[in-house]
Protein backbone atom coordinates (compact mmCIF):
# COMPACT_ATOMS: atom_id res chain seq x y z
CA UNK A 1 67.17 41.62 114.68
CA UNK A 2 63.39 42.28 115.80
CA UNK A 3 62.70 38.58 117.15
CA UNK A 4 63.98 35.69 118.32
CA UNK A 5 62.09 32.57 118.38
CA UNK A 6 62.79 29.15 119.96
CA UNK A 7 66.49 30.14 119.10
CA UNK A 8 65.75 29.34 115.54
CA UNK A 9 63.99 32.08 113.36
CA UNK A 10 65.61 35.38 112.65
CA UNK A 11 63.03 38.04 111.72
CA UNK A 12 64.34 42.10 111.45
CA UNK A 13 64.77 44.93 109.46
CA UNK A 14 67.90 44.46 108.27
CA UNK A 15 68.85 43.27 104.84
CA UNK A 16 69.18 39.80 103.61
CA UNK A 17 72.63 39.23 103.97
CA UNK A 18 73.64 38.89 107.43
CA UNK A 19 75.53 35.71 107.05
CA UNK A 20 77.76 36.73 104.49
CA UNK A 21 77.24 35.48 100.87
CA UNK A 22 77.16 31.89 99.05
CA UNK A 23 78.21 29.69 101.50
CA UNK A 24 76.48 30.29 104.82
CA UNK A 25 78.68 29.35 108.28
CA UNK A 26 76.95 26.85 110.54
CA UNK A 27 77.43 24.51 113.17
CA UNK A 28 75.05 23.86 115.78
CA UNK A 29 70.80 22.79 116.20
CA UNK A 30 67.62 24.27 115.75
CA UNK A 31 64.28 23.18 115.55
CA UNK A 32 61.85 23.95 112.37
CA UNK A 33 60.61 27.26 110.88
CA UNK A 34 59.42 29.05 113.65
CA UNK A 35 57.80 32.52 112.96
CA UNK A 36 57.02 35.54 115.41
CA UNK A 37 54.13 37.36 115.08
CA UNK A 38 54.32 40.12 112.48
CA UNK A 39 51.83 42.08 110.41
CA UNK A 40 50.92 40.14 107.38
CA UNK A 41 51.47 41.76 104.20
CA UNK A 42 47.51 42.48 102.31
CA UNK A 43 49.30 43.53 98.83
CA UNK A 44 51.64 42.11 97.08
CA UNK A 45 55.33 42.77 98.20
CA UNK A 46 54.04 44.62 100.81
CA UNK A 47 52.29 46.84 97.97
CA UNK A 48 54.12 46.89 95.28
CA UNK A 49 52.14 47.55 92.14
CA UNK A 50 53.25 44.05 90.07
CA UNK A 51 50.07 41.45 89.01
CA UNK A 52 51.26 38.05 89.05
CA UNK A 53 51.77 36.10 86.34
CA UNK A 54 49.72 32.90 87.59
CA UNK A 55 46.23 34.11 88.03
CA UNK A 56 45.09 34.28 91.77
CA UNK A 57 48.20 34.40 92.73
CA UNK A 58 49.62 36.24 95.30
CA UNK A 59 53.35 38.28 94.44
CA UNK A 60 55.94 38.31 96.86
CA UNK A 61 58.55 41.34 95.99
CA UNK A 62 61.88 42.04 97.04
CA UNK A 63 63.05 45.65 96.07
CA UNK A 64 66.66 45.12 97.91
CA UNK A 65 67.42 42.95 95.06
CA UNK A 66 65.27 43.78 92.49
CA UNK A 67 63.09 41.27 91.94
CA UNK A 68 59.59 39.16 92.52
CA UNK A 69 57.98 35.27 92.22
CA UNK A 70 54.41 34.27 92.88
CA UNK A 71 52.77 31.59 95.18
CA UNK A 72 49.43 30.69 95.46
CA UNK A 73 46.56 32.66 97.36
CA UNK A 74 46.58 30.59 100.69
CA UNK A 75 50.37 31.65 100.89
CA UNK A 76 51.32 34.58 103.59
CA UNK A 77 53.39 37.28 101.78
CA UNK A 78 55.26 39.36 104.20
CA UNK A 79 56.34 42.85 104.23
CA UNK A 80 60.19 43.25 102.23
CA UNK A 81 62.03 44.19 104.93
CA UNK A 82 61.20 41.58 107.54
CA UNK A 83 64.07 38.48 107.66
CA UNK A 84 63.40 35.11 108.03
CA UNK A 85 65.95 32.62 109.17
CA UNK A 86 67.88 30.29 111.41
CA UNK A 87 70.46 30.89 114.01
CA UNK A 88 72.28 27.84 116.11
CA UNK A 89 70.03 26.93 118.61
CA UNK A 90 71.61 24.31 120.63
CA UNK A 91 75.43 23.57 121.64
CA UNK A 92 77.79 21.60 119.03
CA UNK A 93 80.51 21.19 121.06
CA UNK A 94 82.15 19.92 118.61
CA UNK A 95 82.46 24.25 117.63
CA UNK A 96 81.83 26.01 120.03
CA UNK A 97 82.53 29.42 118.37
CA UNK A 98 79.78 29.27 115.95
CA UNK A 99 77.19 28.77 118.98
CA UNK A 100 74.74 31.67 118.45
CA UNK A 101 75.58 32.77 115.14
CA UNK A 102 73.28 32.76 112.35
CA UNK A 103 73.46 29.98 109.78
CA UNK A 104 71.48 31.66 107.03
CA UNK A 105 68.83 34.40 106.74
CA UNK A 106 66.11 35.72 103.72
CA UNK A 107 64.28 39.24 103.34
CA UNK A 108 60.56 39.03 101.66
CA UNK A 109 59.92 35.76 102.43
CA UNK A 110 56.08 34.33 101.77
CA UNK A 111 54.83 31.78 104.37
CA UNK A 112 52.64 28.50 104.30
CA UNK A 113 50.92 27.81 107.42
CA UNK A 114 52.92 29.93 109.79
CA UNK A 115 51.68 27.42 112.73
CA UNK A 116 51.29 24.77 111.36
CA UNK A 117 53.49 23.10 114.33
CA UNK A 118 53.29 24.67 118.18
CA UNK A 119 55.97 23.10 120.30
CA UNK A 120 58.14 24.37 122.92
CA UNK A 121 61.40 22.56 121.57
CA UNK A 122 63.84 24.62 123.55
CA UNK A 123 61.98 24.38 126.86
CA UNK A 124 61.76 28.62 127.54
CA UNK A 125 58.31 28.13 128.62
CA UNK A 126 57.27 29.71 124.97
CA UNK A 127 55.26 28.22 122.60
CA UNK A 128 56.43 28.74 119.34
CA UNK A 129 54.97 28.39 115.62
CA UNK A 130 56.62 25.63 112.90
CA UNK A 131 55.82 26.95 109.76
CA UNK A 132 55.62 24.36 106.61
CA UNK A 133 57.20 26.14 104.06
CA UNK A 134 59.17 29.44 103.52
CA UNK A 135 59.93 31.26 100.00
CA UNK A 136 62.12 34.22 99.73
CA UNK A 137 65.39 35.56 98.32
CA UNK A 138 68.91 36.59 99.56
CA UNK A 139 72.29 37.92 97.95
CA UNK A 140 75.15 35.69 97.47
CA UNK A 141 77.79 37.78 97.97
CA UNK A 142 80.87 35.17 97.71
CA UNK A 143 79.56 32.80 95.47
CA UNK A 144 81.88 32.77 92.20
CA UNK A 145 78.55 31.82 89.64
CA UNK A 146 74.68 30.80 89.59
CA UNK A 147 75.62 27.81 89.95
CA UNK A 148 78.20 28.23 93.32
CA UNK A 149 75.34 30.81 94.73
CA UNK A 150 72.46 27.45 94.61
CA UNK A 151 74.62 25.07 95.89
CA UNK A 152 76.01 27.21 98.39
CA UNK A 153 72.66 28.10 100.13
CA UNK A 154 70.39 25.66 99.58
CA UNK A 155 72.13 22.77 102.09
CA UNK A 156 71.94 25.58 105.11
CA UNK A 157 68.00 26.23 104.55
CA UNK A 158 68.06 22.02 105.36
CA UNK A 159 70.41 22.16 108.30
CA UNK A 160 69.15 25.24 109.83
CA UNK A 161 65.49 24.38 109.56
CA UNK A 162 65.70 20.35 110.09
CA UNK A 163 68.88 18.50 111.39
CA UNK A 164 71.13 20.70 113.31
CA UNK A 165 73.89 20.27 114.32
CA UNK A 166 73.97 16.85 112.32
CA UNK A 167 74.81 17.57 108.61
CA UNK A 168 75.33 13.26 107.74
CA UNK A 169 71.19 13.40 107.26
CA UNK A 170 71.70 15.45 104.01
CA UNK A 171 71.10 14.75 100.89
CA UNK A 172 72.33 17.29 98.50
CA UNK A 173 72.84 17.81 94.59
CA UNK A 174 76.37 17.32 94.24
CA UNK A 175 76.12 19.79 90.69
CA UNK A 176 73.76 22.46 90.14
CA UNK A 177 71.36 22.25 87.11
CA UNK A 178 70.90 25.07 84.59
CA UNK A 179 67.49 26.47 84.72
CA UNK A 180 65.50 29.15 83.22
CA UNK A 181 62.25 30.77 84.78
CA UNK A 182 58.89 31.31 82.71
CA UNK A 183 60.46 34.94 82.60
CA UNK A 184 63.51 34.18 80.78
CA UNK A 185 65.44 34.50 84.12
CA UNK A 186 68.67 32.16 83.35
CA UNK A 187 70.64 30.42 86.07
CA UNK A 188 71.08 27.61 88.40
CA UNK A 189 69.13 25.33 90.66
CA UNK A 190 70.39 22.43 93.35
CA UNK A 191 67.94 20.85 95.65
CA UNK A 192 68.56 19.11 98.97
CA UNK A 193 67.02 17.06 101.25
CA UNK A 194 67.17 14.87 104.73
CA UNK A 195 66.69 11.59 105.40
CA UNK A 196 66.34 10.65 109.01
CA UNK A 197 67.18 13.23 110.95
CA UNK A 198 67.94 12.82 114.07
CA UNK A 199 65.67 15.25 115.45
CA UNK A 200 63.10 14.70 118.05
CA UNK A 201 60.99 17.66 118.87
CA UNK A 202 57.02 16.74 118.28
CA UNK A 203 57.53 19.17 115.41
CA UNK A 204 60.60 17.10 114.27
CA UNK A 205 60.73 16.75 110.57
CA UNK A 206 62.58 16.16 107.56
CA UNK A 207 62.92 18.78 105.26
CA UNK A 208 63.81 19.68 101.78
CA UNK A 209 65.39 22.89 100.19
CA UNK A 210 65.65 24.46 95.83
CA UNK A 211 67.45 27.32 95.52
CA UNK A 212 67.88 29.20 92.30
CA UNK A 213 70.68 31.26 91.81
CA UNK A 214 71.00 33.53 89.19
CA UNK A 215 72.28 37.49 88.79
CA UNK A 216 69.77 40.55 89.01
CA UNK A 217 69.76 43.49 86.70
CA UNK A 218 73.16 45.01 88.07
CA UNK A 219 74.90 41.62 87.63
CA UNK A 220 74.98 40.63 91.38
CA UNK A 221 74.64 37.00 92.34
CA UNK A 222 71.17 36.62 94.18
CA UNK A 223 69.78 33.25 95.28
CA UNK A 224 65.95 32.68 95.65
CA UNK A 225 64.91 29.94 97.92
CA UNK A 226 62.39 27.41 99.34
CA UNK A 227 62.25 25.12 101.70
CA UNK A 228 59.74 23.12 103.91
CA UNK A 229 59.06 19.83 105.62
CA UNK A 230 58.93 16.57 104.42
CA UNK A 231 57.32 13.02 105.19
CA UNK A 232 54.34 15.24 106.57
CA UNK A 233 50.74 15.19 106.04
CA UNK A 234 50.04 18.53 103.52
CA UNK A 235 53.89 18.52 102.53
CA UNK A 236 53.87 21.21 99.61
CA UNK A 237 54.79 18.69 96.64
CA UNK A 238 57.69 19.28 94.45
CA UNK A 239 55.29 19.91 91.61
CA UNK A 240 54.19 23.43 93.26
CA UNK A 241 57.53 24.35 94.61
CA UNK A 242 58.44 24.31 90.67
CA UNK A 243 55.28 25.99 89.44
CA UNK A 244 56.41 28.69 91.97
CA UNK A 245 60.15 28.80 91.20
CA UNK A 246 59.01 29.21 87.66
CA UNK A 247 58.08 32.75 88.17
CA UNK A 248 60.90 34.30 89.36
CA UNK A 249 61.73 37.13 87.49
CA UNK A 250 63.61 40.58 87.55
CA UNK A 251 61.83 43.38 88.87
CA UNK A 252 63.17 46.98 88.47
CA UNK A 253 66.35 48.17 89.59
CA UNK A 254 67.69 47.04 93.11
CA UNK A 255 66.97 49.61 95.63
CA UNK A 256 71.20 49.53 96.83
CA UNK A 257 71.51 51.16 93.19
């Protein structure tokens, strides 16, 4: 991995799945979307040639897996190959062989207000950024359907961004929902959320989490997600986090093919 921040974010070169597939391994704390510095991406997808389908919209592409989804202009679209994600950040000694590992990790990710939040929650003497949302996509190697692949995924984006190690604080869909994009992109979506985490840092939040599985053009399981925080003042509503699910869609072939 390139970076390390505040024990929490996870930002490389390597592909998206580092944790494994649909049902990321977790067990400790971390504090909220931190991000390292890293060259923003001017194009879209890091310059992929795609337009995107909302006008003045930016597109965020992911050529690992084949495909591409749009958020709006004051959005951050990073390069394809840089990760985004959370590792355990603080001792659960309730499992103390999970301490370090990484609870769940994305590849060409977009970002809203990378600093929106400066804190120095685990006291290294660094300041580090709290973004307040995070878009991107990851396999789900593991995950038996669409359905499996959401539901799988989407409560880790909640625990590693928002309430480690405490998991009670969650609030997820016990089913996942069928769903199909503006694209005609057909699969699954499951949201989750907390409720009164017990999480102090000053950058402390609740959060909430969609992810959408469904299967790219070689018929592998892939899972796009976003999450960010809740209960905040400019907390992206669930209205926009729809709009922007909406355009998901295929794009060419994977690049593993």
């Amino acid at each position: 991995m390139a970076a390390c921040v505040t024990g929490s974010l996870i930002l490389g070169g390597s592909q998206d799945d580092a944790d494994g597939g649909g049902h990321a391994q977790a067990s400790a704390s971390a504090p909220r979307s931190a991000t390292a510095s890293a060259p923003a991406s001017g194009g879209p997808g890091g310059g992929a040639a795609e337009k995107p389908t909302v006008p003045g919209w930016k597109v965020v592409v992911n050529p690992e897996w084949g495909t591409a989804f749009d958020v709006p202009p004051d959005w951050d679209v990073k390069p394809p190959d840089m990760m985004f994600g959370f590792e355990n950040s603080k001792l659960d000694y309730n499992d103390p062989k999970n301490w370090g590992k990484v609870v769940i990790i994305m590849s060409a990710t977009a970002v809203l207000q990378e600093n929106w939040c400066l804190s120095d929650a685990d006291e290294d003497g660094r300041v580090d950024g709290t973004a307040l949302a995070v878009a991107g996509t990851k396999g789900a190697e593991g995950a038996k359907s669409t359905g499996d692949a959401a539901l799988g995924q989407v409560v880790e984006w909640v625990y590693g961004g928002y309430t480690q190690p405490d998991r009670k604080s969650i609030v997820p869909d016990r089913t996942a929902k069928p769903y199909t994009t503006k694209s005609g992109l057909r699969g699954s979506i499951a949201w989750a959320r907390s409720r009164n985490t017990p999480e102090k840092d000053r950058c402390a939040s609740d959060g909430k989490a969609v992810t959408f599985g469904f299967k790219d053009s070689a018929g592998d399981l892939v899972a796009w997600s976003l999450f960010g925080a809740t209960g905040v003042r400019g907390e992206l509503p669930d209205s926009t986090i729809m709009k922007i699910l909406g355009t998901v869609r295929l794009h060419g072939k994977p690049k593993k093919y």
